[in-house]
C-alpha atoms as a PDB file:
ATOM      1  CA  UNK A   1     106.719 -54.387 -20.566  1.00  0.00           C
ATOM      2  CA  UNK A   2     110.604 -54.111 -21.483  1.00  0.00           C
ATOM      3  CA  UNK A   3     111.094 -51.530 -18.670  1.00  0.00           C
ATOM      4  CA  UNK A   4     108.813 -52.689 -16.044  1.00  0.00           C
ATOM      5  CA  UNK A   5     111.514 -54.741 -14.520  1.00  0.00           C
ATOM      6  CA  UNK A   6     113.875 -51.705 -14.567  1.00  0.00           C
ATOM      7  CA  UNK A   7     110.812 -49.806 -13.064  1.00  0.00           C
ATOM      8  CA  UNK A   8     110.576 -51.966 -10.243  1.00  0.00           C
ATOM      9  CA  UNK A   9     114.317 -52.170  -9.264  1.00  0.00           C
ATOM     10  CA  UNK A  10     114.722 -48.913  -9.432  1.00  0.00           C
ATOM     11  CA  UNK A  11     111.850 -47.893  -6.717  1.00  0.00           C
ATOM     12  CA  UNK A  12     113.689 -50.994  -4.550  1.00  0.00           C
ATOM     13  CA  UNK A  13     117.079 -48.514  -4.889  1.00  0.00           C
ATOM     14  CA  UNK A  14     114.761 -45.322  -3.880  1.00  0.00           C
ATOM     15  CA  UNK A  15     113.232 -47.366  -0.695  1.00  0.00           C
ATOM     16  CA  UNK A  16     116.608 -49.004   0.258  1.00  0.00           C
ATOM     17  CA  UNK A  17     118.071 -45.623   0.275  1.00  0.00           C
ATOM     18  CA  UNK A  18     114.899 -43.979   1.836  1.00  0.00           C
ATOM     19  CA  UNK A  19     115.362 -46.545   4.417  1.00  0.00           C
ATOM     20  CA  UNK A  20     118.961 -45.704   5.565  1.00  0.00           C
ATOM     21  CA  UNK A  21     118.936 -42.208   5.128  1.00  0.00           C
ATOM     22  CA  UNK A  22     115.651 -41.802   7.710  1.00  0.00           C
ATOM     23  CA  UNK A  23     117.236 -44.060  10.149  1.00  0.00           C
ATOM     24  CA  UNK A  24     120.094 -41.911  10.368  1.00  0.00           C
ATOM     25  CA  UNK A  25     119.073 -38.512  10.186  1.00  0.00           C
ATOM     26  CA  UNK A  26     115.369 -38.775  11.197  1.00  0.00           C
ATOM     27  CA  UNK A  27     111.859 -38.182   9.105  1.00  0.00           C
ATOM     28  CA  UNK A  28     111.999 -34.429   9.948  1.00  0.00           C
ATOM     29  CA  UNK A  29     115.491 -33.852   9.264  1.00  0.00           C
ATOM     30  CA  UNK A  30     116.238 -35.754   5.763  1.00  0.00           C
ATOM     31  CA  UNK A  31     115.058 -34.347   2.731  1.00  0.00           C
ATOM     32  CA  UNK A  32     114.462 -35.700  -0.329  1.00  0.00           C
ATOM     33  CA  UNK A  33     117.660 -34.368  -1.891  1.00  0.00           C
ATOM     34  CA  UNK A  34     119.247 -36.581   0.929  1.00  0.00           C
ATOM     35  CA  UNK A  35     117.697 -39.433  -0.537  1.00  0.00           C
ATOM     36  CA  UNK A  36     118.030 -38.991  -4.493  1.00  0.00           C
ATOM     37  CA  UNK A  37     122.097 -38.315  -2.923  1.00  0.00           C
ATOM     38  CA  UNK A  38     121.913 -41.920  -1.252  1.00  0.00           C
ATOM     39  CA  UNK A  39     120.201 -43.558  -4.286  1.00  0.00           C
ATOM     40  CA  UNK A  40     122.153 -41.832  -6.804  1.00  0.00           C
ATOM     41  CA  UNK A  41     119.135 -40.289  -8.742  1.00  0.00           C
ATOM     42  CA  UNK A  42     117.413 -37.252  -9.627  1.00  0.00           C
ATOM     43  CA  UNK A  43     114.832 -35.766  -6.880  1.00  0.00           C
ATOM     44  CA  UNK A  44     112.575 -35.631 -10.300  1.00  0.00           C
ATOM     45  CA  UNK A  45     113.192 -39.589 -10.578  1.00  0.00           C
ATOM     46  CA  UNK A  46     112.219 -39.793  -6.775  1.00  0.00           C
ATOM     47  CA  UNK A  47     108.928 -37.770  -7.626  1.00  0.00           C
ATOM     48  CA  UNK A  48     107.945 -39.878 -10.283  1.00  0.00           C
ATOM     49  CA  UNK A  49     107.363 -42.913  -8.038  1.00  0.00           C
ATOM     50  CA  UNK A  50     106.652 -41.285  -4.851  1.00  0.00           C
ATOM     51  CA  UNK A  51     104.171 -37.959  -4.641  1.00  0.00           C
ATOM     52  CA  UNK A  52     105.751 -36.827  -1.092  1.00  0.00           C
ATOM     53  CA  UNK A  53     108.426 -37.632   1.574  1.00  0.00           C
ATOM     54  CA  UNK A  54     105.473 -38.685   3.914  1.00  0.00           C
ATOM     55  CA  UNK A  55     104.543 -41.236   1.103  1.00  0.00           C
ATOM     56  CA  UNK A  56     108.180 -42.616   0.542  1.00  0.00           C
ATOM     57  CA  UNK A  57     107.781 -43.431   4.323  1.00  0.00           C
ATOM     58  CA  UNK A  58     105.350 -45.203   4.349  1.00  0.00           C
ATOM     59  CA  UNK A  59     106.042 -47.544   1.195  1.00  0.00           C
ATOM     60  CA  UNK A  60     109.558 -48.866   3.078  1.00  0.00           C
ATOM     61  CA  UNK A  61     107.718 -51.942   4.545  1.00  0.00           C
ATOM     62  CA  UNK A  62     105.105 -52.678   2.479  1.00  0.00           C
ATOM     63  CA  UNK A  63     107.607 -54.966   0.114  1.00  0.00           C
ATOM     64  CA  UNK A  64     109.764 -56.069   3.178  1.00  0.00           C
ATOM     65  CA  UNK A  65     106.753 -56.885   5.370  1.00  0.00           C
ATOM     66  CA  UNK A  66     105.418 -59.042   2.371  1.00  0.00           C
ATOM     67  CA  UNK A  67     108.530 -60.744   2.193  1.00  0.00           C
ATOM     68  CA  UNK A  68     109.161 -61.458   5.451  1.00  0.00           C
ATOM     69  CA  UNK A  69     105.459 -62.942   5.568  1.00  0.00           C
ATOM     70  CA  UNK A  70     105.605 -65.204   2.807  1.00  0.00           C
ATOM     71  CA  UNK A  71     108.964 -66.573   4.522  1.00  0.00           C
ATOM     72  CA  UNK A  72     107.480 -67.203   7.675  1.00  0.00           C
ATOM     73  CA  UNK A  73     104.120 -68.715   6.132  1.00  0.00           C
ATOM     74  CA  UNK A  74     106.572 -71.082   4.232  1.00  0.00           C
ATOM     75  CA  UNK A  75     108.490 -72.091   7.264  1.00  0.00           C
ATOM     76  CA  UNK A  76     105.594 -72.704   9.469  1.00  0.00           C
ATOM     77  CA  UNK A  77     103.743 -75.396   7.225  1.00  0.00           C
ATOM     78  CA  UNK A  78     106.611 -77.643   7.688  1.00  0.00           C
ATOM     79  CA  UNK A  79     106.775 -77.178  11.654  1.00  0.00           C
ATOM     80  CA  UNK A  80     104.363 -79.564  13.910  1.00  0.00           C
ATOM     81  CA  UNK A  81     103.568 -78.364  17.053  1.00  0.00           C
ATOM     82  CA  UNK A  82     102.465 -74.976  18.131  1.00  0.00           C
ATOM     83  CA  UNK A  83     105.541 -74.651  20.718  1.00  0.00           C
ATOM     84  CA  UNK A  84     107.626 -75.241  17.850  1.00  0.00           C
ATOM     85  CA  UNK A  85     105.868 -73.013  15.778  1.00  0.00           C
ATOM     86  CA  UNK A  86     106.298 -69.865  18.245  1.00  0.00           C
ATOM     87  CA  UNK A  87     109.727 -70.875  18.916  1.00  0.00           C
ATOM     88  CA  UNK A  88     110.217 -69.912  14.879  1.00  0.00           C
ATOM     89  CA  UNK A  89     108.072 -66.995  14.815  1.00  0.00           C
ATOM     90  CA  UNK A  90     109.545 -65.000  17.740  1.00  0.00           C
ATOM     91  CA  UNK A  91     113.237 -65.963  16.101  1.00  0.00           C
ATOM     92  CA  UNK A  92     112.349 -64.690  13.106  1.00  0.00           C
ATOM     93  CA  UNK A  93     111.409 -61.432  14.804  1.00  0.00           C
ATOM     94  CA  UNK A  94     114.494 -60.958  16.363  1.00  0.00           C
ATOM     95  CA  UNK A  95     116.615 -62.371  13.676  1.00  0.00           C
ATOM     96  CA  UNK A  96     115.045 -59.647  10.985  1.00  0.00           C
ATOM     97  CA  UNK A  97     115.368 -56.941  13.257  1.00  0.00           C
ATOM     98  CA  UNK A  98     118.998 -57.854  14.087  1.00  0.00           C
ATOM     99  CA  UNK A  99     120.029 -58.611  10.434  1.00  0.00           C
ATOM    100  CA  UNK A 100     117.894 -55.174   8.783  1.00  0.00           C
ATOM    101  CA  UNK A 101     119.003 -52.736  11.657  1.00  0.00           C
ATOM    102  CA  UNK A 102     118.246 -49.269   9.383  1.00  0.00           C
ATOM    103  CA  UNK A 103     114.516 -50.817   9.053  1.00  0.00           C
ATOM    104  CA  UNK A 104     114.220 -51.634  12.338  1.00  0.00           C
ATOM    105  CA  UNK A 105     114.844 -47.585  13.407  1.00  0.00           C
ATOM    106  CA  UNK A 106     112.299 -46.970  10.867  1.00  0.00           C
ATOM    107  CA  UNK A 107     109.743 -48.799  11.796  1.00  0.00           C
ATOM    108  CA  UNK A 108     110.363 -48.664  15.766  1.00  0.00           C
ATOM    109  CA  UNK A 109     111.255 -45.024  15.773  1.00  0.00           C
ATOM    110  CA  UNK A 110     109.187 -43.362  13.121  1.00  0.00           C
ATOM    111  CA  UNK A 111     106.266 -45.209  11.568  1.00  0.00           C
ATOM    112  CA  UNK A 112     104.906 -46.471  15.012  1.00  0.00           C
ATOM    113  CA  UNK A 113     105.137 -42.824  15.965  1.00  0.00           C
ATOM    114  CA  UNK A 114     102.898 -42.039  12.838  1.00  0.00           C
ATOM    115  CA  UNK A 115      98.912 -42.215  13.255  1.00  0.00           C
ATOM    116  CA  UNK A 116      98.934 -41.971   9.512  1.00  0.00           C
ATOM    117  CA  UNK A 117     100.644 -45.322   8.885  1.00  0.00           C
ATOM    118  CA  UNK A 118      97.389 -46.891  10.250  1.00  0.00           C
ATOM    119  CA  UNK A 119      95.518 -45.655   7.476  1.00  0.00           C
ATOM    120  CA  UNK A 120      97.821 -46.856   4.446  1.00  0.00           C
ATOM    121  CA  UNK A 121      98.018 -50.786   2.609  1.00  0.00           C
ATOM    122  CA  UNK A 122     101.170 -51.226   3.981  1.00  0.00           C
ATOM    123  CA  UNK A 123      99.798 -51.310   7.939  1.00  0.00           C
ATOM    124  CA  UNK A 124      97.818 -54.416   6.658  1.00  0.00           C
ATOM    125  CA  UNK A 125     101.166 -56.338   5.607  1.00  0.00           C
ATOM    126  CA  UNK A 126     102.180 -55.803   8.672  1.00  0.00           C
ATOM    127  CA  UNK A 127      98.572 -56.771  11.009  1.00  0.00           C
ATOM    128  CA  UNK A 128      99.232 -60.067   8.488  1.00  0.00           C
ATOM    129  CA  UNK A 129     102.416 -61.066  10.299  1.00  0.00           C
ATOM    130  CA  UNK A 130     100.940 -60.132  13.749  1.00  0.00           C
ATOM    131  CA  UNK A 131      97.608 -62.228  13.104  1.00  0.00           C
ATOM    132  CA  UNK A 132     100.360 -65.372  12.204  1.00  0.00           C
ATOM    133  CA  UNK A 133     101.293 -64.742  15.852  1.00  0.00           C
ATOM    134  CA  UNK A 134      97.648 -65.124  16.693  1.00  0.00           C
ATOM    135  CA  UNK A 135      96.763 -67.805  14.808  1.00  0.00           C
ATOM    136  CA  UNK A 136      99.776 -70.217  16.640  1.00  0.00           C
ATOM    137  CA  UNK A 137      98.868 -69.404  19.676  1.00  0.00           C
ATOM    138  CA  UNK A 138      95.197 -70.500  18.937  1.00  0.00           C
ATOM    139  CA  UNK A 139      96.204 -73.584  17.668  1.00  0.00           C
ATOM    140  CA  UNK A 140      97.569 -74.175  20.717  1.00  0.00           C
ATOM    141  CA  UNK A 141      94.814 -74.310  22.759  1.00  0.00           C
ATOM    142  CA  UNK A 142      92.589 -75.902  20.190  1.00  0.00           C
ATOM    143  CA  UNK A 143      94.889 -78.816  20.268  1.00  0.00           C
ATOM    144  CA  UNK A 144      95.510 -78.628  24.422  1.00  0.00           C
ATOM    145  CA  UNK A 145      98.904 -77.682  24.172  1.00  0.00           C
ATOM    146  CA  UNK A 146      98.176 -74.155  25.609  1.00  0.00           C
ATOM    147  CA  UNK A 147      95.603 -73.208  28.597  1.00  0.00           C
ATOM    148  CA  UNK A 148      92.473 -73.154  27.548  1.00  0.00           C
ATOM    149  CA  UNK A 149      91.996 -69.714  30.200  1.00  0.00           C
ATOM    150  CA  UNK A 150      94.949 -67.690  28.152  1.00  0.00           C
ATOM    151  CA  UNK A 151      93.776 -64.335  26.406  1.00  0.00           C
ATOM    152  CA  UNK A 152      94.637 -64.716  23.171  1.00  0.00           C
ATOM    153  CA  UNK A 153      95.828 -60.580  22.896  1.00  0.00           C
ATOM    154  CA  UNK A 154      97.189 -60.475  25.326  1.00  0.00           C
ATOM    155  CA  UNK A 155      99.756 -63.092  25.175  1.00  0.00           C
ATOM    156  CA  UNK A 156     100.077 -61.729  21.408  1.00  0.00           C
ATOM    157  CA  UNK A 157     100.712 -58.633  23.355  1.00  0.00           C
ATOM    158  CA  UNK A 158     103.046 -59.685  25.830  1.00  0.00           C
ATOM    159  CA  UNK A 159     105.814 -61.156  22.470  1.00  0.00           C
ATOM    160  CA  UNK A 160     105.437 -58.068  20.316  1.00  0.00           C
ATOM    161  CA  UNK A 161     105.752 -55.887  23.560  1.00  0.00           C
ATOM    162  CA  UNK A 162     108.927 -57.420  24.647  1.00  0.00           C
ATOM    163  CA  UNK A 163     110.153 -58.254  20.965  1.00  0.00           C
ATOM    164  CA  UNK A 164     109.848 -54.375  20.066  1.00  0.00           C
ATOM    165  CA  UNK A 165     111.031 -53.109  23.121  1.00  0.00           C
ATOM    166  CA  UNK A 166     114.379 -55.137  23.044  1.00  0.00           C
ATOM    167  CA  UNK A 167     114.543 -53.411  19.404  1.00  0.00           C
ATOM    168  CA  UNK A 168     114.235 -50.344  20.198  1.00  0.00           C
ATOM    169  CA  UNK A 169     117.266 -50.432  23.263  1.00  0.00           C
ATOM    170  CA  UNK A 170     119.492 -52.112  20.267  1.00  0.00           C
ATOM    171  CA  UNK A 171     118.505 -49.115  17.858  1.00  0.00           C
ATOM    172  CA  UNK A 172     119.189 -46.611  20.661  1.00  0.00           C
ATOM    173  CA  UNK A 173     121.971 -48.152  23.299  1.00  0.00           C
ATOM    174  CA  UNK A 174     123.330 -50.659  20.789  1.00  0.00           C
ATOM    175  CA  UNK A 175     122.708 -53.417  23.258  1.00  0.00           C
ATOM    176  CA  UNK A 176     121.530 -56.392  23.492  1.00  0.00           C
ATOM    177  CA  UNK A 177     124.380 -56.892  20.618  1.00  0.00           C
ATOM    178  CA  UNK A 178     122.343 -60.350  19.608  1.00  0.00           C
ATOM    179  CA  UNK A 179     118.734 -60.259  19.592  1.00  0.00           C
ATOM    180  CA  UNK A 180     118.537 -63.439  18.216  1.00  0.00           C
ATOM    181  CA  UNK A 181     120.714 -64.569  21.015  1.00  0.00           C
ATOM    182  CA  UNK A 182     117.593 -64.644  23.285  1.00  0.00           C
ATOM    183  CA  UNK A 183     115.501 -66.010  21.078  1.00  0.00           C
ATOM    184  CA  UNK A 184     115.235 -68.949  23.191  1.00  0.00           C
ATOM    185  CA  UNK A 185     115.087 -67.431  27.043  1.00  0.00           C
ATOM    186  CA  UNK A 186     111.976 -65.440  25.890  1.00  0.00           C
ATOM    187  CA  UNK A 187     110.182 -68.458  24.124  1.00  0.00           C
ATOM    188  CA  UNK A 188     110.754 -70.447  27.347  1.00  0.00           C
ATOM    189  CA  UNK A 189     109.396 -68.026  29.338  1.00  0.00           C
ATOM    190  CA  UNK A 190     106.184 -67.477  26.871  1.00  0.00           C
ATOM    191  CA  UNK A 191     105.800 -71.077  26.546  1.00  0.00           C
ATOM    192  CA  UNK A 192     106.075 -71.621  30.498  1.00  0.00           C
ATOM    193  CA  UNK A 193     103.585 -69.291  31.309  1.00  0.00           C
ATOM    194  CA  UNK A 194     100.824 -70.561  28.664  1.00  0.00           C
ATOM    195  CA  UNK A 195     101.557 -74.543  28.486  1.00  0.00           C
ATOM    196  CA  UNK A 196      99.116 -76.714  30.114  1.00  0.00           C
ATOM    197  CA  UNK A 197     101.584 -78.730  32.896  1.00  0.00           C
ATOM    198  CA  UNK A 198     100.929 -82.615  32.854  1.00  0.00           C
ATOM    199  CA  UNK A 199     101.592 -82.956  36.675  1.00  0.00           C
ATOM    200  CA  UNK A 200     102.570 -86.683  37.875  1.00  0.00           C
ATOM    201  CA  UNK A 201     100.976 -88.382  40.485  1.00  0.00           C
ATOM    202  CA  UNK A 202     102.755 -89.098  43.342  1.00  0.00           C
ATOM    203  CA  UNK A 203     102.108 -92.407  45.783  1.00  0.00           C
ATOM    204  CA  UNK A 204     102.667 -91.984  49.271  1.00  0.00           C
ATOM    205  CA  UNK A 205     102.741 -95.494  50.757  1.00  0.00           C
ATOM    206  CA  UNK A 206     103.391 -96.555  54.192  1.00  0.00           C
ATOM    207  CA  UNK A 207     103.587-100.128  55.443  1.00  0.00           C
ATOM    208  CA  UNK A 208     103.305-100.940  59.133  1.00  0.00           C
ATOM    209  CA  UNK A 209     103.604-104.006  60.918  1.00  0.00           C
ATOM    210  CA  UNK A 210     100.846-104.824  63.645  1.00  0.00           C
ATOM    211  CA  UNK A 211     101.998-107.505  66.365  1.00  0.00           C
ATOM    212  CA  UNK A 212      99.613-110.857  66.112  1.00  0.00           C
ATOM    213  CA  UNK A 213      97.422-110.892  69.492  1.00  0.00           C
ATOM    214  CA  UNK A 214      98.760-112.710  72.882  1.00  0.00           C
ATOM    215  CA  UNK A 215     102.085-112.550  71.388  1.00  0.00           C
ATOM    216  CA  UNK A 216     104.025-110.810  73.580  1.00  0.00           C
ATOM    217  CA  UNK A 217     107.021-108.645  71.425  1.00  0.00           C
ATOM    218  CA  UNK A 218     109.801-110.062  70.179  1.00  0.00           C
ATOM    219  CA  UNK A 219     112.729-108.504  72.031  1.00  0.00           C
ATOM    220  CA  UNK A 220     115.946-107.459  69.654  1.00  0.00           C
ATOM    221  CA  UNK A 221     118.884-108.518  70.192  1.00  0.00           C
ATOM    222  CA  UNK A 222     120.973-105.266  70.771  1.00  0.00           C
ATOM    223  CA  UNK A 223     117.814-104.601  72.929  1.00  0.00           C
ATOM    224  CA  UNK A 224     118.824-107.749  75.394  1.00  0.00           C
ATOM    225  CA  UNK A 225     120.274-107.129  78.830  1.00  0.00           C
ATOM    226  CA  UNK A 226     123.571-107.497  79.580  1.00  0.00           C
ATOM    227  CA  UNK A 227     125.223-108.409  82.827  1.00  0.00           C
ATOM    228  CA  UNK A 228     128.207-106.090  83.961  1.00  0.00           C
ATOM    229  CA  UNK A 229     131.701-107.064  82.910  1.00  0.00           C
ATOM    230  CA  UNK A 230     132.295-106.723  86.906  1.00  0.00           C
ATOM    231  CA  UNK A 231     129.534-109.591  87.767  1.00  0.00           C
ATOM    232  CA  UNK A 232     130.473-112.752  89.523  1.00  0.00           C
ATOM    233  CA  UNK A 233     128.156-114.351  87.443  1.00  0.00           C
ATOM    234  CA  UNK A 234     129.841-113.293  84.244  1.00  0.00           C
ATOM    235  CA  UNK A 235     131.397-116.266  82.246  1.00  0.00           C
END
Protein backbone atom coordinates (compact mmCIF):
# COMPACT_ATOMS: atom_id res chain seq x y z
CA UNK A 1 0.00 0.00 0.00
CA UNK A 2 3.23 2.21 0.83
CA UNK A 3 4.15 2.28 -2.91
CA UNK A 4 0.89 2.43 -4.58
CA UNK A 5 0.99 6.15 -4.57
CA UNK A 6 4.53 6.08 -6.07
CA UNK A 7 3.00 3.47 -8.54
CA UNK A 8 0.50 5.71 -9.72
CA UNK A 9 2.65 8.89 -10.21
CA UNK A 10 5.00 7.26 -11.84
CA UNK A 11 2.63 5.80 -14.83
CA UNK A 12 1.24 9.77 -14.82
CA UNK A 13 5.27 10.62 -15.71
CA UNK A 14 5.24 7.60 -18.44
CA UNK A 15 1.77 9.02 -20.05
CA UNK A 16 2.80 12.74 -19.76
CA UNK A 17 5.89 11.87 -21.55
CA UNK A 18 4.11 9.35 -23.93
CA UNK A 19 1.94 12.21 -24.65
CA UNK A 20 4.57 14.77 -25.86
CA UNK A 21 6.86 12.59 -27.43
CA UNK A 22 3.87 11.12 -29.98
CA UNK A 23 2.73 14.55 -30.68
CA UNK A 24 5.98 15.45 -31.89
CA UNK A 25 7.41 12.73 -33.67
CA UNK A 26 4.28 10.68 -34.57
CA UNK A 27 2.93 6.98 -33.35
CA UNK A 28 5.03 5.31 -36.11
CA UNK A 29 8.08 7.17 -35.66
CA UNK A 30 8.69 7.29 -31.66
CA UNK A 31 9.81 4.38 -29.97
CA UNK A 32 9.66 3.44 -26.71
CA UNK A 33 13.29 4.29 -25.97
CA UNK A 34 12.04 7.86 -27.01
CA UNK A 35 9.72 7.76 -24.30
CA UNK A 36 11.64 6.07 -21.23
CA UNK A 37 14.36 9.24 -22.69
CA UNK A 38 11.42 11.85 -22.10
CA UNK A 39 10.29 10.29 -18.77
CA UNK A 40 13.63 9.63 -17.51
CA UNK A 41 13.15 5.80 -16.92
CA UNK A 42 14.12 2.49 -17.95
CA UNK A 43 12.23 0.98 -21.20
CA UNK A 44 11.95 -2.14 -18.55
CA UNK A 45 10.05 0.42 -16.10
CA UNK A 46 7.88 1.45 -19.22
CA UNK A 47 7.11 -2.39 -19.80
CA UNK A 48 6.08 -3.01 -16.48
CA UNK A 49 3.00 -0.76 -16.72
CA UNK A 50 2.36 -0.84 -20.31
CA UNK A 51 2.58 -4.39 -22.45
CA UNK A 52 3.12 -2.42 -25.94
CA UNK A 53 3.55 1.06 -27.57
CA UNK A 54 -0.01 0.55 -29.10
CA UNK A 55 -1.23 0.15 -25.41
CA UNK A 56 0.69 3.27 -23.98
CA UNK A 57 -1.45 5.04 -26.70
CA UNK A 58 -4.26 4.33 -25.89
CA UNK A 59 -4.08 4.82 -21.93
CA UNK A 60 -3.09 8.85 -22.58
CA UNK A 61 -6.80 9.91 -22.21
CA UNK A 62 -8.35 7.60 -20.23
CA UNK A 63 -7.14 9.67 -16.86
CA UNK A 64 -7.40 13.12 -18.68
CA UNK A 65 -10.81 12.37 -20.23
CA UNK A 66 -11.99 11.38 -16.62
CA UNK A 67 -10.79 14.47 -15.36
CA UNK A 68 -11.95 16.70 -17.64
CA UNK A 69 -15.50 14.96 -17.13
CA UNK A 70 -15.80 15.18 -13.58
CA UNK A 71 -14.89 19.06 -14.07
CA UNK A 72 -17.45 19.70 -16.43
CA UNK A 73 -20.19 17.52 -14.50
CA UNK A 74 -19.24 19.80 -11.48
CA UNK A 75 -19.60 23.00 -13.34
CA UNK A 76 -22.80 22.23 -15.00
CA UNK A 77 -24.95 21.50 -11.75
CA UNK A 78 -24.48 24.99 -10.74
CA UNK A 79 -25.50 26.52 -14.29
CA UNK A 80 -29.47 27.11 -14.99
CA UNK A 81 -30.42 27.19 -18.31
CA UNK A 82 -29.50 24.95 -21.14
CA UNK A 83 -28.06 28.03 -23.30
CA UNK A 84 -25.93 28.64 -20.47
CA UNK A 85 -25.06 25.26 -20.07
CA UNK A 86 -23.71 24.82 -23.83
CA UNK A 87 -22.16 28.10 -23.65
CA UNK A 88 -19.77 26.20 -20.79
CA UNK A 89 -19.47 23.01 -22.46
CA UNK A 90 -18.26 24.15 -25.91
CA UNK A 91 -15.66 26.62 -23.81
CA UNK A 92 -14.43 24.01 -22.06
CA UNK A 93 -13.70 22.22 -25.32
CA UNK A 94 -11.80 24.79 -26.71
CA UNK A 95 -10.21 25.96 -23.58
CA UNK A 96 -8.68 22.17 -22.92
CA UNK A 97 -7.61 21.83 -26.29
CA UNK A 98 -5.91 25.27 -26.27
CA UNK A 99 -4.34 24.89 -22.76
CA UNK A 100 -3.14 20.73 -23.39
CA UNK A 101 -1.90 21.35 -27.07
CA UNK A 102 0.51 17.89 -27.12
CA UNK A 103 -2.94 15.99 -26.20
CA UNK A 104 -4.83 17.62 -28.51
CA UNK A 105 -2.29 16.22 -31.59
CA UNK A 106 -2.79 13.00 -29.96
CA UNK A 107 -6.04 12.62 -29.86
CA UNK A 108 -6.95 14.66 -33.21
CA UNK A 109 -4.09 13.23 -35.17
CA UNK A 110 -3.57 9.71 -33.99
CA UNK A 111 -6.20 8.03 -31.85
CA UNK A 112 -9.17 9.23 -34.10
CA UNK A 113 -7.11 7.73 -36.88
CA UNK A 114 -7.08 4.38 -34.84
CA UNK A 115 -10.15 1.83 -35.31
CA UNK A 116 -8.64 0.13 -32.32
CA UNK A 117 -9.27 2.98 -29.86
CA UNK A 118 -13.01 2.13 -30.32
CA UNK A 119 -12.57 -1.06 -28.79
CA UNK A 120 -10.60 -0.03 -25.48
CA UNK A 121 -12.22 1.56 -21.77
CA UNK A 122 -10.76 4.62 -22.50
CA UNK A 123 -13.20 5.37 -25.82
CA UNK A 124 -16.04 5.18 -23.16
CA UNK A 125 -14.49 8.20 -21.04
CA UNK A 126 -14.54 9.91 -23.83
CA UNK A 127 -18.51 8.88 -25.44
CA UNK A 128 -19.17 10.15 -21.49
CA UNK A 129 -18.19 13.74 -22.27
CA UNK A 130 -19.89 13.62 -25.74
CA UNK A 131 -23.29 12.17 -24.24
CA UNK A 132 -22.96 15.52 -21.61
CA UNK A 133 -23.23 17.36 -24.94
CA UNK A 134 -26.33 15.35 -25.63
CA UNK A 135 -27.92 15.45 -22.64
CA UNK A 136 -27.94 19.72 -22.67
CA UNK A 137 -29.17 19.90 -25.69
CA UNK A 138 -32.15 17.60 -24.68
CA UNK A 139 -32.88 19.53 -21.87
CA UNK A 140 -33.38 22.12 -24.01
CA UNK A 141 -36.13 21.10 -25.79
CA UNK A 142 -37.75 19.34 -22.89
CA UNK A 143 -37.95 22.65 -21.23
CA UNK A 144 -38.89 24.74 -24.76
CA UNK A 145 -35.83 26.50 -24.88
CA UNK A 146 -34.69 24.60 -28.06
CA UNK A 147 -36.99 23.50 -31.21
CA UNK A 148 -38.79 20.80 -30.54
CA UNK A 149 -37.96 19.64 -34.67
CA UNK A 150 -33.91 19.72 -33.92
CA UNK A 151 -32.05 16.26 -34.37
CA UNK A 152 -30.52 15.72 -31.42
CA UNK A 153 -27.04 14.11 -33.40
CA UNK A 154 -26.89 16.03 -35.41
CA UNK A 155 -26.64 19.27 -33.70
CA UNK A 156 -24.22 17.14 -31.29
CA UNK A 157 -22.58 16.66 -34.58
CA UNK A 158 -22.47 19.95 -35.94
CA UNK A 159 -20.22 21.33 -32.17
CA UNK A 160 -17.82 18.40 -32.10
CA UNK A 161 -17.42 18.76 -35.99
CA UNK A 162 -16.52 22.34 -35.87
CA UNK A 163 -14.84 22.12 -32.28
CA UNK A 164 -12.36 19.33 -33.68
CA UNK A 165 -11.84 20.74 -36.85
CA UNK A 166 -10.70 24.23 -35.49
CA UNK A 167 -8.23 21.84 -33.40
CA UNK A 168 -6.84 20.22 -35.76
CA UNK A 169 -5.86 23.71 -38.10
CA UNK A 170 -4.26 24.97 -34.55
CA UNK A 171 -2.25 21.56 -34.25
CA UNK A 172 -1.23 21.81 -37.93
CA UNK A 173 -1.17 25.77 -39.12
CA UNK A 174 -0.85 27.09 -35.58
CA UNK A 175 -3.87 29.25 -36.15
CA UNK A 176 -6.61 30.20 -34.77
CA UNK A 177 -3.88 31.29 -31.94
CA UNK A 178 -7.07 31.38 -29.31
CA UNK A 179 -9.55 28.76 -29.55
CA UNK A 180 -11.14 29.84 -26.66
CA UNK A 181 -11.31 33.20 -28.25
CA UNK A 182 -14.36 31.99 -30.28
CA UNK A 183 -15.88 30.35 -27.80
CA UNK A 184 -18.63 32.72 -27.96
CA UNK A 185 -19.19 33.38 -32.01
CA UNK A 186 -19.74 29.56 -32.32
CA UNK A 187 -22.22 29.25 -29.29
CA UNK A 188 -24.19 32.14 -30.85
CA UNK A 189 -24.38 30.65 -33.91
CA UNK A 190 -25.41 27.02 -32.34
CA UNK A 191 -27.78 28.65 -30.11
CA UNK A 192 -29.33 30.82 -33.09
CA UNK A 193 -29.95 28.08 -35.18
CA UNK A 194 -31.72 25.73 -32.43
CA UNK A 195 -33.58 28.42 -30.05
CA UNK A 196 -37.22 28.61 -30.35
CA UNK A 197 -37.72 32.67 -31.42
CA UNK A 198 -40.55 34.39 -29.28
CA UNK A 199 -41.66 36.66 -32.24
CA UNK A 200 -43.69 39.97 -31.14
CA UNK A 201 -46.79 40.90 -32.46
CA UNK A 202 -47.00 43.77 -34.35
CA UNK A 203 -50.36 46.21 -34.60
CA UNK A 204 -50.96 47.84 -37.71
CA UNK A 205 -53.59 50.51 -37.01
CA UNK A 206 -55.02 53.01 -39.25
CA UNK A 207 -57.52 55.70 -38.31
CA UNK A 208 -59.54 57.52 -40.95
CA UNK A 209 -61.85 60.22 -40.74
CA UNK A 210 -65.27 59.88 -42.71
CA UNK A 211 -67.08 63.36 -43.44
CA UNK A 212 -70.73 63.46 -41.52
CA UNK A 213 -73.50 63.35 -44.43
CA UNK A 214 -74.89 66.75 -46.18
CA UNK A 215 -71.92 68.39 -44.84
CA UNK A 216 -70.27 69.70 -47.52
CA UNK A 217 -66.06 69.69 -46.74
CA UNK A 218 -64.53 71.94 -44.77
CA UNK A 219 -62.18 73.91 -47.01
CA UNK A 220 -58.42 74.60 -45.43
CA UNK A 221 -57.20 77.51 -45.13
CA UNK A 222 -53.94 77.39 -47.28
CA UNK A 223 -56.53 75.69 -49.62
CA UNK A 224 -58.63 79.22 -49.89
CA UNK A 225 -58.46 81.35 -53.01
CA UNK A 226 -56.64 84.21 -53.25
CA UNK A 227 -57.20 87.26 -55.36
CA UNK A 228 -54.09 88.54 -57.41
CA UNK A 229 -51.85 91.12 -55.81
CA UNK A 230 -52.65 93.04 -59.29
CA UNK A 231 -56.66 93.07 -58.58
CA UNK A 232 -58.57 96.26 -58.25
CA UNK A 233 -60.44 94.65 -55.77
CA UNK A 234 -57.46 93.89 -53.59
CA UNK A 235 -57.47 95.84 -50.20
Amino acid sequence: MANQPKSKLRKEQILRAAEKVFARKGFQEATISDVAREAKVSEATIYEYFPSKEELLFSIPGETTRRSKESMTFLLQFLRGASNKLRAIIYHYLWFYETNPDYAAVAMLILKQNRKFLEVGAYEDVRELSRILLNIVKEGIDSGEFRADINLNLVRAIILGTVEHLVIRRVLLGKPESLVELSDSLTDLIIGGIKIRREEKVWNIQIRQEPEENTPPTELPSMKKRKPLGDPSHK
